[in-house]
PDB file of N, CA and C in Angstrom:
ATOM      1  N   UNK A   1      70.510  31.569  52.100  1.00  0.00           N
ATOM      2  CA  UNK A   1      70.376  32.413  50.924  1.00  0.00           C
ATOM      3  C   UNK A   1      71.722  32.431  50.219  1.00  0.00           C
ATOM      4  N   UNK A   2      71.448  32.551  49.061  1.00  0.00           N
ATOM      5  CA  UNK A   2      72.712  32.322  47.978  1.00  0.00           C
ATOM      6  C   UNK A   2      72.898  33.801  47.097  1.00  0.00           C
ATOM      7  N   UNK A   3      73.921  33.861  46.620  1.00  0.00           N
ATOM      8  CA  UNK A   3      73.874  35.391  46.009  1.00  0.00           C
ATOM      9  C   UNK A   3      73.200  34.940  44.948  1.00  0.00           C
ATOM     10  N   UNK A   4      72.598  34.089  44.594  1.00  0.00           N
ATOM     11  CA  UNK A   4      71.986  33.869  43.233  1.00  0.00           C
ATOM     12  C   UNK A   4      70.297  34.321  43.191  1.00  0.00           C
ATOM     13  N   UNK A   5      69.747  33.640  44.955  1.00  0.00           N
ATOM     14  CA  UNK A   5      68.472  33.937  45.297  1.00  0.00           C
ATOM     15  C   UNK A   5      68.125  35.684  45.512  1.00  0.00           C
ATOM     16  N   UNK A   6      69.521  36.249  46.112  1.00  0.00           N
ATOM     17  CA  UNK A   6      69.590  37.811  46.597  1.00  0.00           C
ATOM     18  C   UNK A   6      69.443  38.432  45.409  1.00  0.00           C
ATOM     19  N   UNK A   7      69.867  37.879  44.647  1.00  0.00           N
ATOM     20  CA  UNK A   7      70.148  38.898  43.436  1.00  0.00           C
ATOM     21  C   UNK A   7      68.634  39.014  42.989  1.00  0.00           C
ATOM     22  N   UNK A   8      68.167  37.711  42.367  1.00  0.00           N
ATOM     23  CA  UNK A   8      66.612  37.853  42.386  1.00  0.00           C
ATOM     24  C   UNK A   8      65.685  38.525  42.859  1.00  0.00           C
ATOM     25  N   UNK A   9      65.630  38.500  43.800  1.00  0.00           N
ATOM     26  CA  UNK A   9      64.820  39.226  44.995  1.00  0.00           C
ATOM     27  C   UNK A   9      65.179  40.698  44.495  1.00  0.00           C
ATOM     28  N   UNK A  10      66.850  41.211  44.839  1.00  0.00           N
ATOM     29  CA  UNK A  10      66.789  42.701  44.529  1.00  0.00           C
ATOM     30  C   UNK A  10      66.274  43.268  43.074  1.00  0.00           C
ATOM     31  N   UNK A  11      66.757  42.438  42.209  1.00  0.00           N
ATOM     32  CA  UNK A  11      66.354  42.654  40.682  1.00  0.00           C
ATOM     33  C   UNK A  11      65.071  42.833  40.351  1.00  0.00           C
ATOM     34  N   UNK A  12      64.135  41.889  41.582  1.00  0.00           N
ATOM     35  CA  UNK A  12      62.596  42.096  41.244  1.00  0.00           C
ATOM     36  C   UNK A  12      62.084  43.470  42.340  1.00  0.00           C
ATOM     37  N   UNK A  13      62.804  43.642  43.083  1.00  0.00           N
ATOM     38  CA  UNK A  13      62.311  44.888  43.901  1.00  0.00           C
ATOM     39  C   UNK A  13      62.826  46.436  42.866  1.00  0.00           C
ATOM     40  N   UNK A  14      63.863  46.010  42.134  1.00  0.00           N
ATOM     41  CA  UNK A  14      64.467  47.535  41.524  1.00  0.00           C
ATOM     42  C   UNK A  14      63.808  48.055  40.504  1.00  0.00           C
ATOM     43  N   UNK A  15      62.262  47.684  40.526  1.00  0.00           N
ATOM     44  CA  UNK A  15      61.572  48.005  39.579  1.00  0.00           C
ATOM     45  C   UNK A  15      60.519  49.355  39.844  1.00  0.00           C
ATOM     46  N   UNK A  16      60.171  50.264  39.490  1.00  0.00           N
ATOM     47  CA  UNK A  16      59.196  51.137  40.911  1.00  0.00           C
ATOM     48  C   UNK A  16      57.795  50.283  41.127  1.00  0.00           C
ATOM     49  N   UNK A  17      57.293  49.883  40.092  1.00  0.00           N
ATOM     50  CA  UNK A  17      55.867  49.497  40.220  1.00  0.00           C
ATOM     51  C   UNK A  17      56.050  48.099  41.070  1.00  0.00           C
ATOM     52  N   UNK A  18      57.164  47.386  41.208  1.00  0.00           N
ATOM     53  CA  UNK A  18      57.411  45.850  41.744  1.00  0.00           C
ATOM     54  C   UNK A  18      57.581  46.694  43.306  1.00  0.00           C
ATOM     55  N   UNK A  19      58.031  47.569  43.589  1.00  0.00           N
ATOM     56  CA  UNK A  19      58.335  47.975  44.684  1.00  0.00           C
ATOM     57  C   UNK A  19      57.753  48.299  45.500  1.00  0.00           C
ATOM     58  N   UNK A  20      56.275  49.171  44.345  1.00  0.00           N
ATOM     59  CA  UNK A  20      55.321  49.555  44.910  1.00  0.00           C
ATOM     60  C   UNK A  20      54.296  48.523  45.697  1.00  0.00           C
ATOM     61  N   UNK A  21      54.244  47.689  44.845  1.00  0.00           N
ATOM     62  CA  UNK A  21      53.774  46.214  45.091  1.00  0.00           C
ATOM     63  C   UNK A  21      53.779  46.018  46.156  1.00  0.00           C
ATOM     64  N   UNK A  22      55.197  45.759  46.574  1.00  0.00           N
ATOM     65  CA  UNK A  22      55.766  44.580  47.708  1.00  0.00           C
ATOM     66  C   UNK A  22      55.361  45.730  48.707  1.00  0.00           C
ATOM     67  N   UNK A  23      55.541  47.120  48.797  1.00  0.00           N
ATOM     68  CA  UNK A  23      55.119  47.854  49.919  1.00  0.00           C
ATOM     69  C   UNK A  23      54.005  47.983  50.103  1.00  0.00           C
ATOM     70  N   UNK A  24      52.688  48.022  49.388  1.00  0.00           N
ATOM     71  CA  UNK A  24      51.581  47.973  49.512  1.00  0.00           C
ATOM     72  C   UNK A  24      51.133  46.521  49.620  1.00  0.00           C
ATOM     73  N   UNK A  25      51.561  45.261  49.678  1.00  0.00           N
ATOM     74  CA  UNK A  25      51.346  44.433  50.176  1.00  0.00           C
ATOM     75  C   UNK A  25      51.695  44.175  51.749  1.00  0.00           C
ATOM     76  N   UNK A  26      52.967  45.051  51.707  1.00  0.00           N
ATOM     77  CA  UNK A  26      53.700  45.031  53.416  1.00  0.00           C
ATOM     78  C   UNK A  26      52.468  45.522  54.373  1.00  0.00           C
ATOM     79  N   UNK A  27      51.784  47.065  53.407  1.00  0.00           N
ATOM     80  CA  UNK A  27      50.759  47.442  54.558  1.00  0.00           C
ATOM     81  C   UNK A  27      49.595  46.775  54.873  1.00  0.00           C
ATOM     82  N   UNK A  28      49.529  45.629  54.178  1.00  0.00           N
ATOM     83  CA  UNK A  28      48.289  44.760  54.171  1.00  0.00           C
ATOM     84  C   UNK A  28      48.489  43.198  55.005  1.00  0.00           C
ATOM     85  N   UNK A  29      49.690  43.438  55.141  1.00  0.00           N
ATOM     86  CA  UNK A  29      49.957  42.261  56.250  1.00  0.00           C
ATOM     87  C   UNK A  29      49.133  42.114  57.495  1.00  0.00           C
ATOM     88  N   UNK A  30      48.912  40.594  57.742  1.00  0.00           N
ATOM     89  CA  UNK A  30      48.279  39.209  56.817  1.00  0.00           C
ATOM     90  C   UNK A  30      47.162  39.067  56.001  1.00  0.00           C
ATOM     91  N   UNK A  31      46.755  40.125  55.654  1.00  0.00           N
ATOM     92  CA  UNK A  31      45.273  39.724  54.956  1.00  0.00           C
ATOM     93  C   UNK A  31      45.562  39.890  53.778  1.00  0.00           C
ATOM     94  N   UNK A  32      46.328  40.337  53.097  1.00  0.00           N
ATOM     95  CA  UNK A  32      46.872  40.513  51.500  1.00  0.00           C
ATOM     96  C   UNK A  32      46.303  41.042  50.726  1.00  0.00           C
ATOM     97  N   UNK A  33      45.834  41.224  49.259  1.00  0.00           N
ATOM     98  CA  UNK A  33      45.138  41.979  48.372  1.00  0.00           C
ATOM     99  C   UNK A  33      45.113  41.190  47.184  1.00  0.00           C
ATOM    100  N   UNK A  34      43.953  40.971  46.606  1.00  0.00           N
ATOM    101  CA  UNK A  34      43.649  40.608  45.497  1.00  0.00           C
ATOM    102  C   UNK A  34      44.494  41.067  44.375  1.00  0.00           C
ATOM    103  N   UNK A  35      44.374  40.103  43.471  1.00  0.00           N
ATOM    104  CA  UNK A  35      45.677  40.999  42.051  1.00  0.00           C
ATOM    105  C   UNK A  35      44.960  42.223  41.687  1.00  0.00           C
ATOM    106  N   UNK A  36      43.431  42.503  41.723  1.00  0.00           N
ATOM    107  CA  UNK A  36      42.732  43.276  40.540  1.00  0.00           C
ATOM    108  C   UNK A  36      42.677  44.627  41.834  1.00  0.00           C
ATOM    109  N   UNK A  37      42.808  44.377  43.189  1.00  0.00           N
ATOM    110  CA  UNK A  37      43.007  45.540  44.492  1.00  0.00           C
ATOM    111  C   UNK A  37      43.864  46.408  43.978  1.00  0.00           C
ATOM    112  N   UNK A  38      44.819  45.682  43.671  1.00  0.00           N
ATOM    113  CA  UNK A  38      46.655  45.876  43.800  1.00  0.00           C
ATOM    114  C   UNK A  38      46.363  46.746  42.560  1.00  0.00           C
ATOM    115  N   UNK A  39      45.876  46.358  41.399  1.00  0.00           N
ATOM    116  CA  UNK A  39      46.251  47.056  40.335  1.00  0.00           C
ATOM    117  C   UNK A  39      45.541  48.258  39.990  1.00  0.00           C
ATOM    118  N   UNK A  40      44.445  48.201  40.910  1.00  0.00           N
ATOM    119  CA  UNK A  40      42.990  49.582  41.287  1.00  0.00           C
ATOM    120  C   UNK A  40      43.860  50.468  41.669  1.00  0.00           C
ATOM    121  N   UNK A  41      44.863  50.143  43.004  1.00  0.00           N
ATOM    122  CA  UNK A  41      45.425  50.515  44.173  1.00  0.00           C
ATOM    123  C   UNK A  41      46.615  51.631  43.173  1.00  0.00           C
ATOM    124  N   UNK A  42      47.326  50.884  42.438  1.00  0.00           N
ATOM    125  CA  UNK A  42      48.329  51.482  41.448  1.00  0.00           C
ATOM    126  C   UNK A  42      48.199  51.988  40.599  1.00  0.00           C
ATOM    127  N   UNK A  43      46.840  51.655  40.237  1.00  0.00           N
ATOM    128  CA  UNK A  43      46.495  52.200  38.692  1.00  0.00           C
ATOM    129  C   UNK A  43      47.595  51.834  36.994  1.00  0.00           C
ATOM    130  N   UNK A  44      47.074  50.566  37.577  1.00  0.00           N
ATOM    131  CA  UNK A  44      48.090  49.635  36.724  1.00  0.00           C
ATOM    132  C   UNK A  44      46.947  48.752  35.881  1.00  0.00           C
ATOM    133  N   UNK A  45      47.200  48.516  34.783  1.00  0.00           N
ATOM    134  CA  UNK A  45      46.620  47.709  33.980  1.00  0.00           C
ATOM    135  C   UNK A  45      46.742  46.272  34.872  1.00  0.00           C
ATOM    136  N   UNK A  46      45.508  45.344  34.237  1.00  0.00           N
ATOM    137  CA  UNK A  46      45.716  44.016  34.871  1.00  0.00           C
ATOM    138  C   UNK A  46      46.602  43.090  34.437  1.00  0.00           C
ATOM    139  N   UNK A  47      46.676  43.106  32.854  1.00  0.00           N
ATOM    140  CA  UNK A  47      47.333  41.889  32.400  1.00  0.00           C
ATOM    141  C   UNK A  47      48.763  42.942  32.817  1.00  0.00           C
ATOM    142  N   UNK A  48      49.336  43.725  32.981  1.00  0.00           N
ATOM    143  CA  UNK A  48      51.031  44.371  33.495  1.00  0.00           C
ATOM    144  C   UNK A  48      50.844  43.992  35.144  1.00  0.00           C
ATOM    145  N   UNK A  49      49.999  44.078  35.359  1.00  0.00           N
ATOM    146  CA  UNK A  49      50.452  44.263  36.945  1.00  0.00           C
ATOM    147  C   UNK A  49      50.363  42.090  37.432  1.00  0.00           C
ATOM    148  N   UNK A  50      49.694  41.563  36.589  1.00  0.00           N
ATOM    149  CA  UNK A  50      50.173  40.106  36.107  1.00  0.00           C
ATOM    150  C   UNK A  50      51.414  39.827  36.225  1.00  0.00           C
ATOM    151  N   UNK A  51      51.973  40.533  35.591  1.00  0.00           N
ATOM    152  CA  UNK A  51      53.442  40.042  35.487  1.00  0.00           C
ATOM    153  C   UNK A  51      54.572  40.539  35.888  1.00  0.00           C
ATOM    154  N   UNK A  52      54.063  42.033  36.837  1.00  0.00           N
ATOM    155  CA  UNK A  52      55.007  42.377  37.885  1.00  0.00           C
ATOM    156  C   UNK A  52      54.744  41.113  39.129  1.00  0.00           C
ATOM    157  N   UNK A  53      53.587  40.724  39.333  1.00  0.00           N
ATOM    158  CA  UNK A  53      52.957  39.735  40.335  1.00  0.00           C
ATOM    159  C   UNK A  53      54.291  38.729  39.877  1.00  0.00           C
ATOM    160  N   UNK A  54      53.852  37.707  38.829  1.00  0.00           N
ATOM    161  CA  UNK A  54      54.787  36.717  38.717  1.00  0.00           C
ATOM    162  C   UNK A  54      56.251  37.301  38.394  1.00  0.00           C
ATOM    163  N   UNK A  55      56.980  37.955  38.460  1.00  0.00           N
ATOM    164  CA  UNK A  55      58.417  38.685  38.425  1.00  0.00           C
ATOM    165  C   UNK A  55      58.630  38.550  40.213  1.00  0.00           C
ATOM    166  N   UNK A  56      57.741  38.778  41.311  1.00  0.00           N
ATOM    167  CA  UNK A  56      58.211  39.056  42.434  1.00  0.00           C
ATOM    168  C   UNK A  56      57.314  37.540  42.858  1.00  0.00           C
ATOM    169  N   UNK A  57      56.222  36.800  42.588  1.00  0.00           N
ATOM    170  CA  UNK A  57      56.413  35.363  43.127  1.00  0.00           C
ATOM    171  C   UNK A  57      57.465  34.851  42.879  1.00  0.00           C
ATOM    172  N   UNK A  58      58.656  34.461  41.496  1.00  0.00           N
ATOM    173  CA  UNK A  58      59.616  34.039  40.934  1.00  0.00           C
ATOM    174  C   UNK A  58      60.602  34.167  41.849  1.00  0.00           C
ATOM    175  N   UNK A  59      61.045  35.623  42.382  1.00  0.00           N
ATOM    176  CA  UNK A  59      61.931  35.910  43.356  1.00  0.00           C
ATOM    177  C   UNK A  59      61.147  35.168  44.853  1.00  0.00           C
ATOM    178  N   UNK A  60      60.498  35.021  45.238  1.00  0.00           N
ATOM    179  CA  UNK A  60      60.007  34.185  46.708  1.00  0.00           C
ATOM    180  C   UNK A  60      59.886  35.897  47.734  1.00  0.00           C
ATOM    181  N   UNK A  61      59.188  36.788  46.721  1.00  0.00           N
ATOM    182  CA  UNK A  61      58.975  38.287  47.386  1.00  0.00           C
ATOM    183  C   UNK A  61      57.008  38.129  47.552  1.00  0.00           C
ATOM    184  N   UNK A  62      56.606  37.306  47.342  1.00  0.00           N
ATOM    185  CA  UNK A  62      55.185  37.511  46.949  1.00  0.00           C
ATOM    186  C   UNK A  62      54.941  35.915  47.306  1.00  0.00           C
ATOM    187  N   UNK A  63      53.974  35.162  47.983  1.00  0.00           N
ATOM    188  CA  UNK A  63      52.952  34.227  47.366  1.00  0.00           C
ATOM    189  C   UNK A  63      51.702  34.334  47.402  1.00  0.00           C
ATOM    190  N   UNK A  64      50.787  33.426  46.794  1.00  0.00           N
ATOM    191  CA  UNK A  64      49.657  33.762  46.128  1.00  0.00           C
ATOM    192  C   UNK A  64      48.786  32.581  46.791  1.00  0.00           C
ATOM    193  N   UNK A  65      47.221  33.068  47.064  1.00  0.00           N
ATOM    194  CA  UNK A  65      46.730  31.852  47.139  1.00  0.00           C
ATOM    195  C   UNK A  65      45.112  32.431  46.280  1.00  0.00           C
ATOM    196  N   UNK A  66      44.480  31.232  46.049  1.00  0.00           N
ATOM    197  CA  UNK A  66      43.317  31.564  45.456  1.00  0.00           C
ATOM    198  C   UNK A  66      42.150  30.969  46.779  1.00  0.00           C
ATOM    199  N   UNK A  67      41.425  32.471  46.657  1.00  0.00           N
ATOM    200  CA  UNK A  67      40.125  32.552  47.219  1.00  0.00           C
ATOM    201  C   UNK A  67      39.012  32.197  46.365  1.00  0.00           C
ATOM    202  N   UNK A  68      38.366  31.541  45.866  1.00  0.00           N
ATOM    203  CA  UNK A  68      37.007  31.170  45.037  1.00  0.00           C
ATOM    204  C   UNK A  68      37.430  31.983  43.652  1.00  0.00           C
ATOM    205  N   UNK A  69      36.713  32.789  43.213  1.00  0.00           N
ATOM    206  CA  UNK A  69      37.217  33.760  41.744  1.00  0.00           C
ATOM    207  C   UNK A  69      38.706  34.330  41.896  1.00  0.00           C
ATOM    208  N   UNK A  70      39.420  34.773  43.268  1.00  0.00           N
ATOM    209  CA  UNK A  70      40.489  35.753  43.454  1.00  0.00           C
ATOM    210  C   UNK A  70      41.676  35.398  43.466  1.00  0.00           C
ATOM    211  N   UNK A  71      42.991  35.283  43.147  1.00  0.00           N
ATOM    212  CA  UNK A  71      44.210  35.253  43.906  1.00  0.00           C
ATOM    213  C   UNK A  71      44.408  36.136  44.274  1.00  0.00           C
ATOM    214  N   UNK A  72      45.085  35.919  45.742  1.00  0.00           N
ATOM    215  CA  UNK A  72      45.274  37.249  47.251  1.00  0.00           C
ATOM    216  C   UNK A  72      46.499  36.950  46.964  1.00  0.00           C
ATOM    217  N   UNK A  73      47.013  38.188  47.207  1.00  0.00           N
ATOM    218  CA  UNK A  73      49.094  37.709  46.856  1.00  0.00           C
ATOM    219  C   UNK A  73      49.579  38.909  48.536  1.00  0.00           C
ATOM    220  N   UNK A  74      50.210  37.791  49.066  1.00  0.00           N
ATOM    221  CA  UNK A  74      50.508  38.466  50.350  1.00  0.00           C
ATOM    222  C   UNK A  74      52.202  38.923  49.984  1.00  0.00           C
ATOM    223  N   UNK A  75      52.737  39.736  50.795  1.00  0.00           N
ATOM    224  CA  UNK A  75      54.624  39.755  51.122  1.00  0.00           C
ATOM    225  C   UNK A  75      54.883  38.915  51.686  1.00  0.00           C
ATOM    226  N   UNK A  76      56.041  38.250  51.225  1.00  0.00           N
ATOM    227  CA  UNK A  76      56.984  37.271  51.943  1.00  0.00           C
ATOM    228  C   UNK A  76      58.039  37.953  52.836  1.00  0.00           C
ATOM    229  N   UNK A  77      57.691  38.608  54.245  1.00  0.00           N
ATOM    230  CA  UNK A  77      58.547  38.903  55.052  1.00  0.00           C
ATOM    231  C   UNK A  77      59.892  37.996  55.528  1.00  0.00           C
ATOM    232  N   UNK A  78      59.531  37.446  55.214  1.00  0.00           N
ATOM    233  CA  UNK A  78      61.126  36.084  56.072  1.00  0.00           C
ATOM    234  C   UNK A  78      61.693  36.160  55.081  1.00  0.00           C
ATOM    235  N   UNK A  79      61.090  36.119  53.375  1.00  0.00           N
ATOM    236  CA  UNK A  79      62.143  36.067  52.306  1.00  0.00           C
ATOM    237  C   UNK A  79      62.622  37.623  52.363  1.00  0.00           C
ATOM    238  N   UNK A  80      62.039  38.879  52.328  1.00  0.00           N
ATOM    239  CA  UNK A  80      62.877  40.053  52.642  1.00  0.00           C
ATOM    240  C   UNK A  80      63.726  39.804  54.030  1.00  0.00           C
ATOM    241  N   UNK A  81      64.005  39.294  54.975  1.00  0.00           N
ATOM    242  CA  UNK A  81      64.569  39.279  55.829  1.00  0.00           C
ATOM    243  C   UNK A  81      65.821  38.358  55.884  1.00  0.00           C
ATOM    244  N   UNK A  82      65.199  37.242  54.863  1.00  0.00           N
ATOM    245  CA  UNK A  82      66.397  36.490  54.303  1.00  0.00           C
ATOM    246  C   UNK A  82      67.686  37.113  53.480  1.00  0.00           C
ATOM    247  N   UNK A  83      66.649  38.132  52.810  1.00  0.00           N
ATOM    248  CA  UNK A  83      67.423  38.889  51.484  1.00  0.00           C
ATOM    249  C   UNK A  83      68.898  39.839  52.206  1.00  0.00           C
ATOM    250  N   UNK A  84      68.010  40.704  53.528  1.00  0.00           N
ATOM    251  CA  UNK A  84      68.625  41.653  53.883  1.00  0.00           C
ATOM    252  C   UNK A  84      69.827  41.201  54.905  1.00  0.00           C
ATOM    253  N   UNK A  85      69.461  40.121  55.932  1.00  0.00           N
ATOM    254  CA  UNK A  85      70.718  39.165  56.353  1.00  0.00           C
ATOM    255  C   UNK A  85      71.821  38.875  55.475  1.00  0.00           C
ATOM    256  N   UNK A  86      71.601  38.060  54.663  1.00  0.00           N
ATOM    257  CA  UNK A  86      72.538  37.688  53.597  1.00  0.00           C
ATOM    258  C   UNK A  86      73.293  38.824  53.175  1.00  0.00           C
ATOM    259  N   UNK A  87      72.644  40.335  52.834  1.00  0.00           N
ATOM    260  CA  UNK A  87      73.700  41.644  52.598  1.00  0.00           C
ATOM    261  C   UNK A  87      74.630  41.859  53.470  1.00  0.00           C
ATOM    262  N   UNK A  88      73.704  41.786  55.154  1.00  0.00           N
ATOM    263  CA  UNK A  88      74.461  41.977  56.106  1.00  0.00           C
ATOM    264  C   UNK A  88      75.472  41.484  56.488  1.00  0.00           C
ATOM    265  N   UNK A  89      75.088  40.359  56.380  1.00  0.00           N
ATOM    266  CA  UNK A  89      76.493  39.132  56.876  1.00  0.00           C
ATOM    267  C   UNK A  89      77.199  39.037  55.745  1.00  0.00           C
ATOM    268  N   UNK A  90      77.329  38.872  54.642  1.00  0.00           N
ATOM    269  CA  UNK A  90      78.109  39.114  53.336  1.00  0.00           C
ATOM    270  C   UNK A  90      78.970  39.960  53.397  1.00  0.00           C
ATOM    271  N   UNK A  91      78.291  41.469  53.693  1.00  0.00           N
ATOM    272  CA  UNK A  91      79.097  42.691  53.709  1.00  0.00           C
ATOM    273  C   UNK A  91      79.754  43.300  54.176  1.00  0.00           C
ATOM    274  N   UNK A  92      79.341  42.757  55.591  1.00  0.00           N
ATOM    275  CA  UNK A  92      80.034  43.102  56.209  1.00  0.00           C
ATOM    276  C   UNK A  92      80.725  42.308  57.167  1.00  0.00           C
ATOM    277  N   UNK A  93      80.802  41.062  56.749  1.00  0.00           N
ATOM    278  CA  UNK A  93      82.248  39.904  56.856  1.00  0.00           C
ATOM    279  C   UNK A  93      81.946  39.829  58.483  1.00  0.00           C
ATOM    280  N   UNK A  94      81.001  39.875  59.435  1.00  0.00           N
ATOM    281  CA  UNK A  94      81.132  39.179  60.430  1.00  0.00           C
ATOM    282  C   UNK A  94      81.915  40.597  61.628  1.00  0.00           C
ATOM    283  N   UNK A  95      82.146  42.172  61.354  1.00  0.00           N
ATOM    284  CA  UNK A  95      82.707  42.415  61.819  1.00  0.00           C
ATOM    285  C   UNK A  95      82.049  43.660  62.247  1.00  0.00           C
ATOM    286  N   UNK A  96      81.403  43.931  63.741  1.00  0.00           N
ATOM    287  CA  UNK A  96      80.951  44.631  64.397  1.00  0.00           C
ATOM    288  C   UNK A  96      80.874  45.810  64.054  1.00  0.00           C
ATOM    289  N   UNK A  97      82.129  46.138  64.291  1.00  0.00           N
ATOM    290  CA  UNK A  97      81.745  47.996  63.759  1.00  0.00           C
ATOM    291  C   UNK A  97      81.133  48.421  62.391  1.00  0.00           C
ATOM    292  N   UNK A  98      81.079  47.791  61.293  1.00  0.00           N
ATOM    293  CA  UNK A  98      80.455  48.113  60.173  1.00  0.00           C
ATOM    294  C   UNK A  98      78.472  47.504  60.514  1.00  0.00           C
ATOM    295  N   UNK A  99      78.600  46.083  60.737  1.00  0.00           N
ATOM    296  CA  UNK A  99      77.165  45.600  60.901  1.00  0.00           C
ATOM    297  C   UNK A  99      76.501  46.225  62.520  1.00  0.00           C
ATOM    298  N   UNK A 100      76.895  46.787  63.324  1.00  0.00           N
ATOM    299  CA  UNK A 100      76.301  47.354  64.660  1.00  0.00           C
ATOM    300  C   UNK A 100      75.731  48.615  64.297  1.00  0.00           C
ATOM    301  N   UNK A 101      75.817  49.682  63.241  1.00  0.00           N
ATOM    302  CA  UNK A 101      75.337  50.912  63.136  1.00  0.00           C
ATOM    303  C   UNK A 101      74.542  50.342  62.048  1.00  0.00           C
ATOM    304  N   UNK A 102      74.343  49.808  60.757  1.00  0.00           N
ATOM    305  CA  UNK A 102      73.632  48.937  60.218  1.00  0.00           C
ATOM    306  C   UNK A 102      72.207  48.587  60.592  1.00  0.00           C
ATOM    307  N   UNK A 103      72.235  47.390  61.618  1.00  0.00           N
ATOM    308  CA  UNK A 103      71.725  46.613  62.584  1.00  0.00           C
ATOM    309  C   UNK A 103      71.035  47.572  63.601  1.00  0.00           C
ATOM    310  N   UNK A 104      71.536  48.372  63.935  1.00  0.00           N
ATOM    311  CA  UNK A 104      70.864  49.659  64.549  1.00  0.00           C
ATOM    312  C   UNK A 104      69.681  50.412  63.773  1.00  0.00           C
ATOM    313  N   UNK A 105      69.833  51.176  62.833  1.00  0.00           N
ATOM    314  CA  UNK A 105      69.131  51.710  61.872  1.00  0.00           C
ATOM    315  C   UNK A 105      67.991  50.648  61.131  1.00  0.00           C
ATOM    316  N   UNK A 106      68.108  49.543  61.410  1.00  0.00           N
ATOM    317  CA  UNK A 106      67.518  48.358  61.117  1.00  0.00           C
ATOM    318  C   UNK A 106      65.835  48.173  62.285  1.00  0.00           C
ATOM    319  N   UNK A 107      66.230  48.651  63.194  1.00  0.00           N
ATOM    320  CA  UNK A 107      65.284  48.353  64.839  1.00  0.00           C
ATOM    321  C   UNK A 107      64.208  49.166  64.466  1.00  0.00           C
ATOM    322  N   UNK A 108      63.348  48.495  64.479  1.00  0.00           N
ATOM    323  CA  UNK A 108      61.870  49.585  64.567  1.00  0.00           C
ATOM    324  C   UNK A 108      62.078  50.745  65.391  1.00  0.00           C
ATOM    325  N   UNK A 109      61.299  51.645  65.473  1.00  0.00           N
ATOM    326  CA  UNK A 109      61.383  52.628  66.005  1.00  0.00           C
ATOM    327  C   UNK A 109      60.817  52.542  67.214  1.00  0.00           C
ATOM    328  N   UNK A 110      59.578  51.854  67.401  1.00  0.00           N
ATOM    329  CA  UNK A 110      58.978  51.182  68.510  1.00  0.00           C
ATOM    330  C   UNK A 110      60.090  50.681  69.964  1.00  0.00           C
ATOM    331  N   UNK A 111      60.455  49.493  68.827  1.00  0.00           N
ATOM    332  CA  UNK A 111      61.895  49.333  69.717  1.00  0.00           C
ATOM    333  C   UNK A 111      62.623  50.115  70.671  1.00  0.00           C
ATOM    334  N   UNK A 112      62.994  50.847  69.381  1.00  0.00           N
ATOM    335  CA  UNK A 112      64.038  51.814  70.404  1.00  0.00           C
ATOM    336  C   UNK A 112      63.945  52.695  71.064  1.00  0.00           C
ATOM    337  N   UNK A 113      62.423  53.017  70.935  1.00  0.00           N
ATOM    338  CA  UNK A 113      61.954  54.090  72.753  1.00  0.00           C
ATOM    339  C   UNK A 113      61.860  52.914  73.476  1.00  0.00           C
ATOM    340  N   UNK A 114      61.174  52.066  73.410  1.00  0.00           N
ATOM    341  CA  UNK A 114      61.371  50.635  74.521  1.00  0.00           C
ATOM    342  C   UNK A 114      62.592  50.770  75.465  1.00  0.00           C
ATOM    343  N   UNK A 115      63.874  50.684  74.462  1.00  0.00           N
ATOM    344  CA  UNK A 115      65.040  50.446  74.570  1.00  0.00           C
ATOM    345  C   UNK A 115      65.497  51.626  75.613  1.00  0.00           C
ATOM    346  N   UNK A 116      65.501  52.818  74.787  1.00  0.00           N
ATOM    347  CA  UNK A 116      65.593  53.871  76.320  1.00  0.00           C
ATOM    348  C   UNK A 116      64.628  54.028  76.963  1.00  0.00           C
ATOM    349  N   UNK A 117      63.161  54.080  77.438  1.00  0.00           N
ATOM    350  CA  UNK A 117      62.649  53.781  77.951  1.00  0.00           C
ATOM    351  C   UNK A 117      63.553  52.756  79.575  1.00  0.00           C
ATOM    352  N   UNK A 118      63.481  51.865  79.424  1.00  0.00           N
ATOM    353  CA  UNK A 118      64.626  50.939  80.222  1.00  0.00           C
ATOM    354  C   UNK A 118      65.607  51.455  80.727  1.00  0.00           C
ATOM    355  N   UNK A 119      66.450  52.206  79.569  1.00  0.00           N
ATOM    356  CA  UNK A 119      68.032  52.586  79.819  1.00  0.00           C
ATOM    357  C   UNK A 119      67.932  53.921  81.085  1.00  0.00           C
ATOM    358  N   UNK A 120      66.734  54.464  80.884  1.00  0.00           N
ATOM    359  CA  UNK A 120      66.068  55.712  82.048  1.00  0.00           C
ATOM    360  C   UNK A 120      66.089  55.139  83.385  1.00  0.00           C
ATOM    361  N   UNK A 121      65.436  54.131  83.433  1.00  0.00           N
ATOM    362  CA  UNK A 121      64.951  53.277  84.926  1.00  0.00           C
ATOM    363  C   UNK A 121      66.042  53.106  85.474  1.00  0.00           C
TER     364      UNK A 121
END
């Protein structure tokens, strides 16, 4: 990832309705949502919520595939994960004490009863 791709990505998330998007696509992971779901879902016009769609395919936050009449537009998790690495390691230059509390707050929550869970035994 390049600060050129990051920037994209954030520029298309700093929108509320693009945001809303990409999170209501997150909860639909893998089965995705039709464009005309998405825009029921938001209460967004079709031809606007069109072109929040292509604003966040453009960034590599969204792809699309067509079902018979539909395009299903899923989240691109690896490209948010790409996005948020690249902050990390950027920002914090490789140096533990800033990226370890970070990187922490980062762990599912799942995780981290796991994690003590273990640390108990």
């Amino acid at each position: 990832m390049d600060s050129e791709n990051a920037i994209l990505a954030l520029a298309a998330l700093a929108q509320t309705t693009r945001l809303d998007v990409f999170r209501l696509l997150v909860q639909h992971e893998p089965e995705g949502l039709a464009a005309g779901d998405i825009a029921k879902a938001l209460v967004v016009p079709q031809n606007t919520m069109s072109s929040h769609l292509s604003i966040l395919s453009r960034a590599g936050l969204v792809s699309a595939r067509r079902f018979s009449r539909s395009i299903v537009y899923r989240a691109d998790l690896s490209r948010l994960q790409a996005v948020v690495l690249f902050m990390l390691k950027d920002c914090c230059d490789g140096r533990p004490e800033i990226c370890a509390p970070l990187v922490e707050s980062l762990t599912p929550c799942c995780l981290r009863k796991k994690k003590r869970a273990h640390a108990k035994l």
